[in-house]
C-alpha atoms as a PDB file:
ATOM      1  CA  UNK A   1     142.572 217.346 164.971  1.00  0.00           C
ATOM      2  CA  UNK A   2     143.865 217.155 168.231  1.00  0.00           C
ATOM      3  CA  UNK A   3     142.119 213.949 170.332  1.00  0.00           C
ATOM      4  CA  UNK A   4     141.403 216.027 172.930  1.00  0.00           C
ATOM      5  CA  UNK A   5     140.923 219.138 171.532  1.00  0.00           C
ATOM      6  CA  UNK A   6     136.676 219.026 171.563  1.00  0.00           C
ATOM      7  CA  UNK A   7     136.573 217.836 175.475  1.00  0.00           C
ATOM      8  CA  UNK A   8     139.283 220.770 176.115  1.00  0.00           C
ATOM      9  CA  UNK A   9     136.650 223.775 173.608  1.00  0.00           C
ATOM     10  CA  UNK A  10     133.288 222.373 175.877  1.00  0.00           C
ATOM     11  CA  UNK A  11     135.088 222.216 179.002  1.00  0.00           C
ATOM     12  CA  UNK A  12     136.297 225.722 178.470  1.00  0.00           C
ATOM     13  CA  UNK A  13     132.239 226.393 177.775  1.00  0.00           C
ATOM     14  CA  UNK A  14     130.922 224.594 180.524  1.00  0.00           C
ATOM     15  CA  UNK A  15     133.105 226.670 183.138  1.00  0.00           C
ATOM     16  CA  UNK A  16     132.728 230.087 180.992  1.00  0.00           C
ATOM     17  CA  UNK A  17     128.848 229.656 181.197  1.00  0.00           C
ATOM     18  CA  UNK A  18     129.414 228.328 185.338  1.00  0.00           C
ATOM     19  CA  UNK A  19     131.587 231.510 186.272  1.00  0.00           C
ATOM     20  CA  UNK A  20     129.594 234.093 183.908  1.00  0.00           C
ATOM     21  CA  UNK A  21     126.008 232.793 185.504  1.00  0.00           C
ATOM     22  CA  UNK A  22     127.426 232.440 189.520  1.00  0.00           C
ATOM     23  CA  UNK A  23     128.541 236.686 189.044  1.00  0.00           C
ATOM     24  CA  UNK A  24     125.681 237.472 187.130  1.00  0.00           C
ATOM     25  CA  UNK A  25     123.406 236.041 189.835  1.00  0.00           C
ATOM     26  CA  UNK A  26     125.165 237.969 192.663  1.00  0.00           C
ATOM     27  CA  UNK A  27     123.871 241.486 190.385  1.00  0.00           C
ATOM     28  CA  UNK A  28     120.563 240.687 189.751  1.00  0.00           C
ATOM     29  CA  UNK A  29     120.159 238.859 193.697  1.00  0.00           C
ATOM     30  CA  UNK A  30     121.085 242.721 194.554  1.00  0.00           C
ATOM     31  CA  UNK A  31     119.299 244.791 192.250  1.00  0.00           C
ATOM     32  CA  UNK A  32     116.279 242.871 193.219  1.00  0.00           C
ATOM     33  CA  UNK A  33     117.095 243.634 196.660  1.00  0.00           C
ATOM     34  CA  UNK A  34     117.779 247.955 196.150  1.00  0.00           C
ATOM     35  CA  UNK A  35     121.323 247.581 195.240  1.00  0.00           C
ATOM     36  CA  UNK A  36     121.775 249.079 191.602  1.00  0.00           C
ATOM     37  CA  UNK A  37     125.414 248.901 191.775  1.00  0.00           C
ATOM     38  CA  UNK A  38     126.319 246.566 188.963  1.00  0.00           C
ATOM     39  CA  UNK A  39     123.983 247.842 186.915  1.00  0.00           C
ATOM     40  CA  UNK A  40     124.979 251.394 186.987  1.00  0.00           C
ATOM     41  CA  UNK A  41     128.697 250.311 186.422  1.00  0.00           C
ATOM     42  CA  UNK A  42     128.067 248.140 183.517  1.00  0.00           C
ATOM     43  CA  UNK A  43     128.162 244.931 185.282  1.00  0.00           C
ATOM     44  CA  UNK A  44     124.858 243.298 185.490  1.00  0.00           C
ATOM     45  CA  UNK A  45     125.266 241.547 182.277  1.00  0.00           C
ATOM     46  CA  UNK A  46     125.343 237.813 180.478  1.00  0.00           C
ATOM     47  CA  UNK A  47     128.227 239.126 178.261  1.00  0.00           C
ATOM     48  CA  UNK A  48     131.058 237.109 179.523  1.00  0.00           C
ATOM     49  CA  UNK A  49     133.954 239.109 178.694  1.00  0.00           C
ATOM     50  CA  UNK A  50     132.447 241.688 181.183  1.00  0.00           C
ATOM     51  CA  UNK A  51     133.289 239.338 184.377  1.00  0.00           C
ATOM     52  CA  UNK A  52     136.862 237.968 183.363  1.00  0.00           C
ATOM     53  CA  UNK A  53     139.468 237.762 185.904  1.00  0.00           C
ATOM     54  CA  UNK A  54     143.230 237.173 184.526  1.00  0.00           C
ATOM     55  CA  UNK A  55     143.705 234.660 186.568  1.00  0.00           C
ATOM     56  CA  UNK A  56     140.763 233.196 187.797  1.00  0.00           C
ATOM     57  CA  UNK A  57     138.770 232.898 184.324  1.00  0.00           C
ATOM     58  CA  UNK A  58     141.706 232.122 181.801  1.00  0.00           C
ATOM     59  CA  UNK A  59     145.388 231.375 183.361  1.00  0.00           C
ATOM     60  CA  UNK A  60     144.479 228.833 186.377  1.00  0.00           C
ATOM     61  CA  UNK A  61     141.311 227.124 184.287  1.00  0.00           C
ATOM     62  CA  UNK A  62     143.406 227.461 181.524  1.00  0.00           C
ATOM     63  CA  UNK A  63     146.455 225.270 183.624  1.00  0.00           C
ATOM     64  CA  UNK A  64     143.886 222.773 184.810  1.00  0.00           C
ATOM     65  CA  UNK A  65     142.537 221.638 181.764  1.00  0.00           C
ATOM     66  CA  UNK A  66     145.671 221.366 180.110  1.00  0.00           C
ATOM     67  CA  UNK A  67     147.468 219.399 182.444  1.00  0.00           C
ATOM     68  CA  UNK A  68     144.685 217.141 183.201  1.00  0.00           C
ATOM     69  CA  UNK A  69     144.276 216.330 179.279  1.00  0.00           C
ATOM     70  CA  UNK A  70     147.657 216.260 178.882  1.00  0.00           C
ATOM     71  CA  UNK A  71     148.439 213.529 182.136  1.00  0.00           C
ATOM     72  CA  UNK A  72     145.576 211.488 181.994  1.00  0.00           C
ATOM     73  CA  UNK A  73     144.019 212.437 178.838  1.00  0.00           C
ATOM     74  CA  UNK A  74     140.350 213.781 180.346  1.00  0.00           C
ATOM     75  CA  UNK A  75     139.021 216.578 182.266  1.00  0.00           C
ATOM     76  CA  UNK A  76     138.312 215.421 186.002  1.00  0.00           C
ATOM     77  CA  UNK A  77     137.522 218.949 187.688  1.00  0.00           C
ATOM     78  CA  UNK A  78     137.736 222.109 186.966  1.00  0.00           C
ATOM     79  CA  UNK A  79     137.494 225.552 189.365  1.00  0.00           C
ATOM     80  CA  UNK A  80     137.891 228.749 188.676  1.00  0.00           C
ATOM     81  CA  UNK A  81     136.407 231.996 189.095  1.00  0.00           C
ATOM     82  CA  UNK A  82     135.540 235.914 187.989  1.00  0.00           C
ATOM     83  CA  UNK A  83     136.053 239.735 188.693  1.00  0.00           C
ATOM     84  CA  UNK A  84     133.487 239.899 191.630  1.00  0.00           C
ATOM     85  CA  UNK A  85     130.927 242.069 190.860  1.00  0.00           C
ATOM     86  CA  UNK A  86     130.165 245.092 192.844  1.00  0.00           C
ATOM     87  CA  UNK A  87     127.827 245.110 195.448  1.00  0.00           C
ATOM     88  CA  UNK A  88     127.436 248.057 197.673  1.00  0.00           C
ATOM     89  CA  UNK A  89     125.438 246.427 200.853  1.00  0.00           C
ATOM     90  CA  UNK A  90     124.429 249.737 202.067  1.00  0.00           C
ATOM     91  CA  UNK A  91     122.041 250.400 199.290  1.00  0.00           C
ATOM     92  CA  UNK A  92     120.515 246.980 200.019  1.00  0.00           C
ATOM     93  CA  UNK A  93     117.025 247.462 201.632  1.00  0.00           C
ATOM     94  CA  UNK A  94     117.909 245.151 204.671  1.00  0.00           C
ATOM     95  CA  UNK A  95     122.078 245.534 205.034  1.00  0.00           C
ATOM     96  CA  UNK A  96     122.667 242.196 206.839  1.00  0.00           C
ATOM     97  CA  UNK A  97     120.617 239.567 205.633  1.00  0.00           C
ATOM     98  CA  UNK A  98     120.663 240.900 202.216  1.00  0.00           C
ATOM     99  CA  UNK A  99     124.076 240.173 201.958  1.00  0.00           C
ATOM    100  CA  UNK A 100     123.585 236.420 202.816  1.00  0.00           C
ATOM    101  CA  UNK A 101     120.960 236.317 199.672  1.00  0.00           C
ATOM    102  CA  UNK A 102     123.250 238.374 197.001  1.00  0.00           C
ATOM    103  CA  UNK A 103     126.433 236.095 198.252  1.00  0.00           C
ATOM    104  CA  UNK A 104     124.040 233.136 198.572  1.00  0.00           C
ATOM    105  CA  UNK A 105     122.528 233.614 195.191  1.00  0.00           C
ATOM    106  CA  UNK A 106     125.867 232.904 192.988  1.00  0.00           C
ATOM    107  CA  UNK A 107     125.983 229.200 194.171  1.00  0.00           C
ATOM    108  CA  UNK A 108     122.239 228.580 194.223  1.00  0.00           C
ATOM    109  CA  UNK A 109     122.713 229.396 190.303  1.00  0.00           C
ATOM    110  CA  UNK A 110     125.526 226.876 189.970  1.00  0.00           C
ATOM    111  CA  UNK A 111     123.638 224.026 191.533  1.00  0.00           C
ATOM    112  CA  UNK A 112     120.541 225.362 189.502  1.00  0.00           C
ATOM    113  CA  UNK A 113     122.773 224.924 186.475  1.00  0.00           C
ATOM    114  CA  UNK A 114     124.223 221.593 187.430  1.00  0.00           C
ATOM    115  CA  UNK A 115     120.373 220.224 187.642  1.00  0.00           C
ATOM    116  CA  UNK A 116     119.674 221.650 184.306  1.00  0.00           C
ATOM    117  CA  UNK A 117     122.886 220.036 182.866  1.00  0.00           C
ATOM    118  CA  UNK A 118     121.796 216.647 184.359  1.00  0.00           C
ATOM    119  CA  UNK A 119     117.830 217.068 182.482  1.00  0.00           C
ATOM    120  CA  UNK A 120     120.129 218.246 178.890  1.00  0.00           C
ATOM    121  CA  UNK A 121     121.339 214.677 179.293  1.00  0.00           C
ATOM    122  CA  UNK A 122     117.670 213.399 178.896  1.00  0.00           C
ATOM    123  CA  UNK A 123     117.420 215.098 175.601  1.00  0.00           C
ATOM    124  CA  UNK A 124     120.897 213.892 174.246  1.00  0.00           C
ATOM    125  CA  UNK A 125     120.026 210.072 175.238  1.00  0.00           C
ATOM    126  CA  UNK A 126     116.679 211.211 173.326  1.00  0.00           C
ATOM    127  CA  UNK A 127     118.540 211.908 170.016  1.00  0.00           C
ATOM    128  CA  UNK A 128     121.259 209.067 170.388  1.00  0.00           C
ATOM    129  CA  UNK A 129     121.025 207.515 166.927  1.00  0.00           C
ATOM    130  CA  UNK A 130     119.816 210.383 165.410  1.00  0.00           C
ATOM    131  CA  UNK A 131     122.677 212.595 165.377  1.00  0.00           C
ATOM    132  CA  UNK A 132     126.546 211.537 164.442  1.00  0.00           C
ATOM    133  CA  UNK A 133     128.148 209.668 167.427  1.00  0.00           C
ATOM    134  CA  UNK A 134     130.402 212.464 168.154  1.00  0.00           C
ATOM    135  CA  UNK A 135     128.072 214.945 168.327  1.00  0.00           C
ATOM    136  CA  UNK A 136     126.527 212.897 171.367  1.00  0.00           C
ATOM    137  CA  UNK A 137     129.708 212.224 172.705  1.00  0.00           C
ATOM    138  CA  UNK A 138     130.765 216.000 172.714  1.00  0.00           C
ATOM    139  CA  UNK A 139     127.048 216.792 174.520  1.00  0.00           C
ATOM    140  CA  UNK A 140     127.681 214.050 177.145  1.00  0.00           C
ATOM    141  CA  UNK A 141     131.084 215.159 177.816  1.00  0.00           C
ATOM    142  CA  UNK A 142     129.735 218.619 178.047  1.00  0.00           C
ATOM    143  CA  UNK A 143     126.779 217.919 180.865  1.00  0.00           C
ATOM    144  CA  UNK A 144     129.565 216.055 182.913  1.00  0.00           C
ATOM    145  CA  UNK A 145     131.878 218.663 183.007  1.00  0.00           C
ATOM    146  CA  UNK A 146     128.944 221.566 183.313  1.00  0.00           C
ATOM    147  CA  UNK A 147     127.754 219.212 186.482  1.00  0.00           C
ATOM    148  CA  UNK A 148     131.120 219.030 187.805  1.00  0.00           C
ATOM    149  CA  UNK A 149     132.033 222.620 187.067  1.00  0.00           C
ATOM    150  CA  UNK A 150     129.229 223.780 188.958  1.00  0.00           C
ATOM    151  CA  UNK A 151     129.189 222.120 191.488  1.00  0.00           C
ATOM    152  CA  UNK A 152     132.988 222.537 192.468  1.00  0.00           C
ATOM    153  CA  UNK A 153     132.419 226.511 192.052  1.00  0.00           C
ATOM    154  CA  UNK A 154     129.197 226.168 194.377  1.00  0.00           C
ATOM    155  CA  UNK A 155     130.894 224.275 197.012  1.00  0.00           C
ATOM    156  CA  UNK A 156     134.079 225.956 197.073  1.00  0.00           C
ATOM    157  CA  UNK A 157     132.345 229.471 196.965  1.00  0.00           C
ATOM    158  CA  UNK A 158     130.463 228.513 200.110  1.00  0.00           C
ATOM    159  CA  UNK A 159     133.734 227.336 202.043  1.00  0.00           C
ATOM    160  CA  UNK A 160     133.279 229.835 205.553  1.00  0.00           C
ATOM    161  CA  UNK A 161     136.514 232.314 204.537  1.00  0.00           C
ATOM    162  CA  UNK A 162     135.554 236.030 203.160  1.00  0.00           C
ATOM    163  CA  UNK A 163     135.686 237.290 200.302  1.00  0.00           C
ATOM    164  CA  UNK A 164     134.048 234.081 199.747  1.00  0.00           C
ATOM    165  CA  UNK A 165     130.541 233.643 199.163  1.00  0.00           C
ATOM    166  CA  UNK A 166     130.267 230.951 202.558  1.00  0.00           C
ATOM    167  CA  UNK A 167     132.411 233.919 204.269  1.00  0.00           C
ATOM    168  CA  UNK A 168     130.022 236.449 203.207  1.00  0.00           C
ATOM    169  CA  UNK A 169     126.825 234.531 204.564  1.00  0.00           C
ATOM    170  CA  UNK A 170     128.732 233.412 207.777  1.00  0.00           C
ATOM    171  CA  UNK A 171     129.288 237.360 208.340  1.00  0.00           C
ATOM    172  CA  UNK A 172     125.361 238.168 208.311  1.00  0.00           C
ATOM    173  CA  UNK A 173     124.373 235.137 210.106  1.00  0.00           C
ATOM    174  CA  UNK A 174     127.061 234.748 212.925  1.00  0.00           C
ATOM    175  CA  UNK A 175     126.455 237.260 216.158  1.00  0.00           C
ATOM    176  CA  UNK A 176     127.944 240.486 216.001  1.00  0.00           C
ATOM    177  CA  UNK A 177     131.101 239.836 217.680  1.00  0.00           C
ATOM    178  CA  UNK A 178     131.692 236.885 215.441  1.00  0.00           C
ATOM    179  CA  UNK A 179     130.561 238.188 212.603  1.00  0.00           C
ATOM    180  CA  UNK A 180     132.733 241.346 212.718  1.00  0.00           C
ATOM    181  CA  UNK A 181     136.073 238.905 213.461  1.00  0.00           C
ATOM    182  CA  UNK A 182     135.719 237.138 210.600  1.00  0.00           C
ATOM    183  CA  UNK A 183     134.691 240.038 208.593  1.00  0.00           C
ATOM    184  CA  UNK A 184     138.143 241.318 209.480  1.00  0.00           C
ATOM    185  CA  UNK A 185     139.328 237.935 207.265  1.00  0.00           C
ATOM    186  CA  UNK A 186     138.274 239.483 204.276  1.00  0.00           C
ATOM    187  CA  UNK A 187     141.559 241.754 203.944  1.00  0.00           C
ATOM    188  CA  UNK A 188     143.332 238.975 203.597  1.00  0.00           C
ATOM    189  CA  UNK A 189     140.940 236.147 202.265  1.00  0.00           C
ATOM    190  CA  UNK A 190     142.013 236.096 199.026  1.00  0.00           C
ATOM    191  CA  UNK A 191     145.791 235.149 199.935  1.00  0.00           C
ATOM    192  CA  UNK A 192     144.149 232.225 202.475  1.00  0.00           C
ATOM    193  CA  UNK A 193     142.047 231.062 199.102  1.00  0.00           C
ATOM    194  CA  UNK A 194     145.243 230.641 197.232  1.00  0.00           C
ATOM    195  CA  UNK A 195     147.045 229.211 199.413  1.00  0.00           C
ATOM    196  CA  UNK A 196     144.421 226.730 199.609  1.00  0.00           C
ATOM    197  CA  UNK A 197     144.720 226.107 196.179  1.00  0.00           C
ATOM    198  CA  UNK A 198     148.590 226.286 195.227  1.00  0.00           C
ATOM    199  CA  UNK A 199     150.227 225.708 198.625  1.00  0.00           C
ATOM    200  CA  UNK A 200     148.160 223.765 201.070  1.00  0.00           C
ATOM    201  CA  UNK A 201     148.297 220.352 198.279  1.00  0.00           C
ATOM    202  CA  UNK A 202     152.311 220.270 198.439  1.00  0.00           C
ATOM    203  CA  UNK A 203     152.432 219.734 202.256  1.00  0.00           C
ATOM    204  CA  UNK A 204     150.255 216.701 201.936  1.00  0.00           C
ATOM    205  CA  UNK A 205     146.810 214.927 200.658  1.00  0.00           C
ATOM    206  CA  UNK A 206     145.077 215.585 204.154  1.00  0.00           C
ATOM    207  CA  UNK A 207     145.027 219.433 203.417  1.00  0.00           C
ATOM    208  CA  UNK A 208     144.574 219.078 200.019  1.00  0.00           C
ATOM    209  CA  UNK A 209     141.010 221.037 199.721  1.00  0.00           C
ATOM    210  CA  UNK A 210     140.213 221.231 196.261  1.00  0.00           C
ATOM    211  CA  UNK A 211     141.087 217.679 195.875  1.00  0.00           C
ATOM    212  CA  UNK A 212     138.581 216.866 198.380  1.00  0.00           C
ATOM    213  CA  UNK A 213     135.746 219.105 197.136  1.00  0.00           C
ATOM    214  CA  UNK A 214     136.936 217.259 194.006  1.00  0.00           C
ATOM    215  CA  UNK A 215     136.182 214.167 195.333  1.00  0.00           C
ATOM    216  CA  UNK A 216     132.796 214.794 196.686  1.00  0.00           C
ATOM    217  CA  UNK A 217     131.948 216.560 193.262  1.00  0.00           C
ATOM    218  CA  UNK A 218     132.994 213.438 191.024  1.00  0.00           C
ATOM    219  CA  UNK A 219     131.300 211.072 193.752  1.00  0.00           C
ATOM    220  CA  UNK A 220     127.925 211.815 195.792  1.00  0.00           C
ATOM    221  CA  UNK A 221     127.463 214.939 194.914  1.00  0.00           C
ATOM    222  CA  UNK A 222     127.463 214.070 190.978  1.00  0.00           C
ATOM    223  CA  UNK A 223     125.423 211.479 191.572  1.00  0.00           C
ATOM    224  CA  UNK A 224     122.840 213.268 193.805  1.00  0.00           C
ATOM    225  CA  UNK A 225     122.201 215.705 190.920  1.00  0.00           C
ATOM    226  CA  UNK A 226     122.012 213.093 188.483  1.00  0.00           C
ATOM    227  CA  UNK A 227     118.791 211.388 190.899  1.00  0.00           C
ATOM    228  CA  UNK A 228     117.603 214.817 191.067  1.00  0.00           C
ATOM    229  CA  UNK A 229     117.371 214.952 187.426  1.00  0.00           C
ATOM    230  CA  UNK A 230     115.318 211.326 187.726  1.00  0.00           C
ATOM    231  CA  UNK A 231     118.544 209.528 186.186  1.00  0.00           C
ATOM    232  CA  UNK A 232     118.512 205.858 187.650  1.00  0.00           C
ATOM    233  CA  UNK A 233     121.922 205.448 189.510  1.00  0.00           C
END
């Protein structure tokens, strides 16, 4: 078998279960809020073929692992993302502010999930001598890349820049004039997101943002979760 063949198949779980989860939060945050958008459509589900994106659930996850495991043999962060699901806000009971809890609810699952990871690490230390050694290895690998996948698709989401989930609650808490500007972002958010992620890293390390949201996720914020989870560090 490939070496790192079983860090590449739970990585590729870890971020399936982060990016399935962070959408399927968004749904329910609305339909318990009036919205029965997703629902209706087929889209408030756990089934995770249901919220693939081309690119941002296989190709650039896909690219990320491989290169990492292929340069430096481990998986140090990963990011990716889904096919949004739909939300109509007008349906929502209270417009505004209901928009801040359906695009606030996708990250509070992925630091609810990067908790839970860090308590699953309780239970594997629990077993160790129990179970083969690789079977603990593979669960240990998996909680630190479910932490760090998380928490890297939290924090990014709730960067300020529509259609992004920090855009989104910036829009419904900002005054109207200021919320309406960057509400006008949105049209073009998705180009500013990419070139965030593919074009911003070339013209130096300073404006390199998912290196430095991957930095805070492999540093403090790893280790906060891991206190939170009563882990001595």
């Amino acid at each position: 078998m490939i070496e790192w063949l079983p860090e590449l198949l739970v990585a590729i779980l870890a971020t399936v279960i982060a990016i399935t989860l962070h959408e399927a939060a968004h749904g329910y945050a609305a339909l318990w809020l009036g919205d029965d958008t997703a629902k209706r459509l087929g889209r408030l589900s756990l089934n995770p073929i249901r919220h693939v994106d081309r690119v941002g659930t296989i190709i650039l996850p896909g690219i990320l692992l491989v290169t990492q495991l292929l340069t430096i043999g481990r998986v140090v962060a990963m990011f990716g993302w889904a096919k949004p699901v739909p939300v109509d806000p007008w349906r929502l009971r209270n417009p505004r502010f209901g928009m801040v809890l359906v695009a606030a609810a996708g990250p509070a699952m992925n630091f609810l999930l990067a908790w839970i990871s860090a308590l699953l690490a309780h239970l594997i230390f629990a077993t160790n001598g129990s179970v083969p050694m690789e079977v603990t290895a593979l669960g240990i690998s998996f909680v630190r890349l479910s932490i760090m996948a998380n928490l890297l698709l939290a924090l990014f989401n709730l960067l300020p820049i529509p259609p992004l989930d920090g855009g989104r609650i910036m829009v419904g808490l900002l005054p109207r004039p200021l919320a309406m500007a960057l509400a006008r972002v949105e049209r073009f958010g998705l180009l500013v997101v990419m070139a965030m992620i593919l074009i911003l890293p070339r013209l130096g390390h300073e404006y390199d943002v998912i290196g430095w949201l991957s930095g805070i996720v492999t540093g403090p914020a790893f280790l906060m979760v891991l206190r939170l989870a009563g882990h001595p560090v």
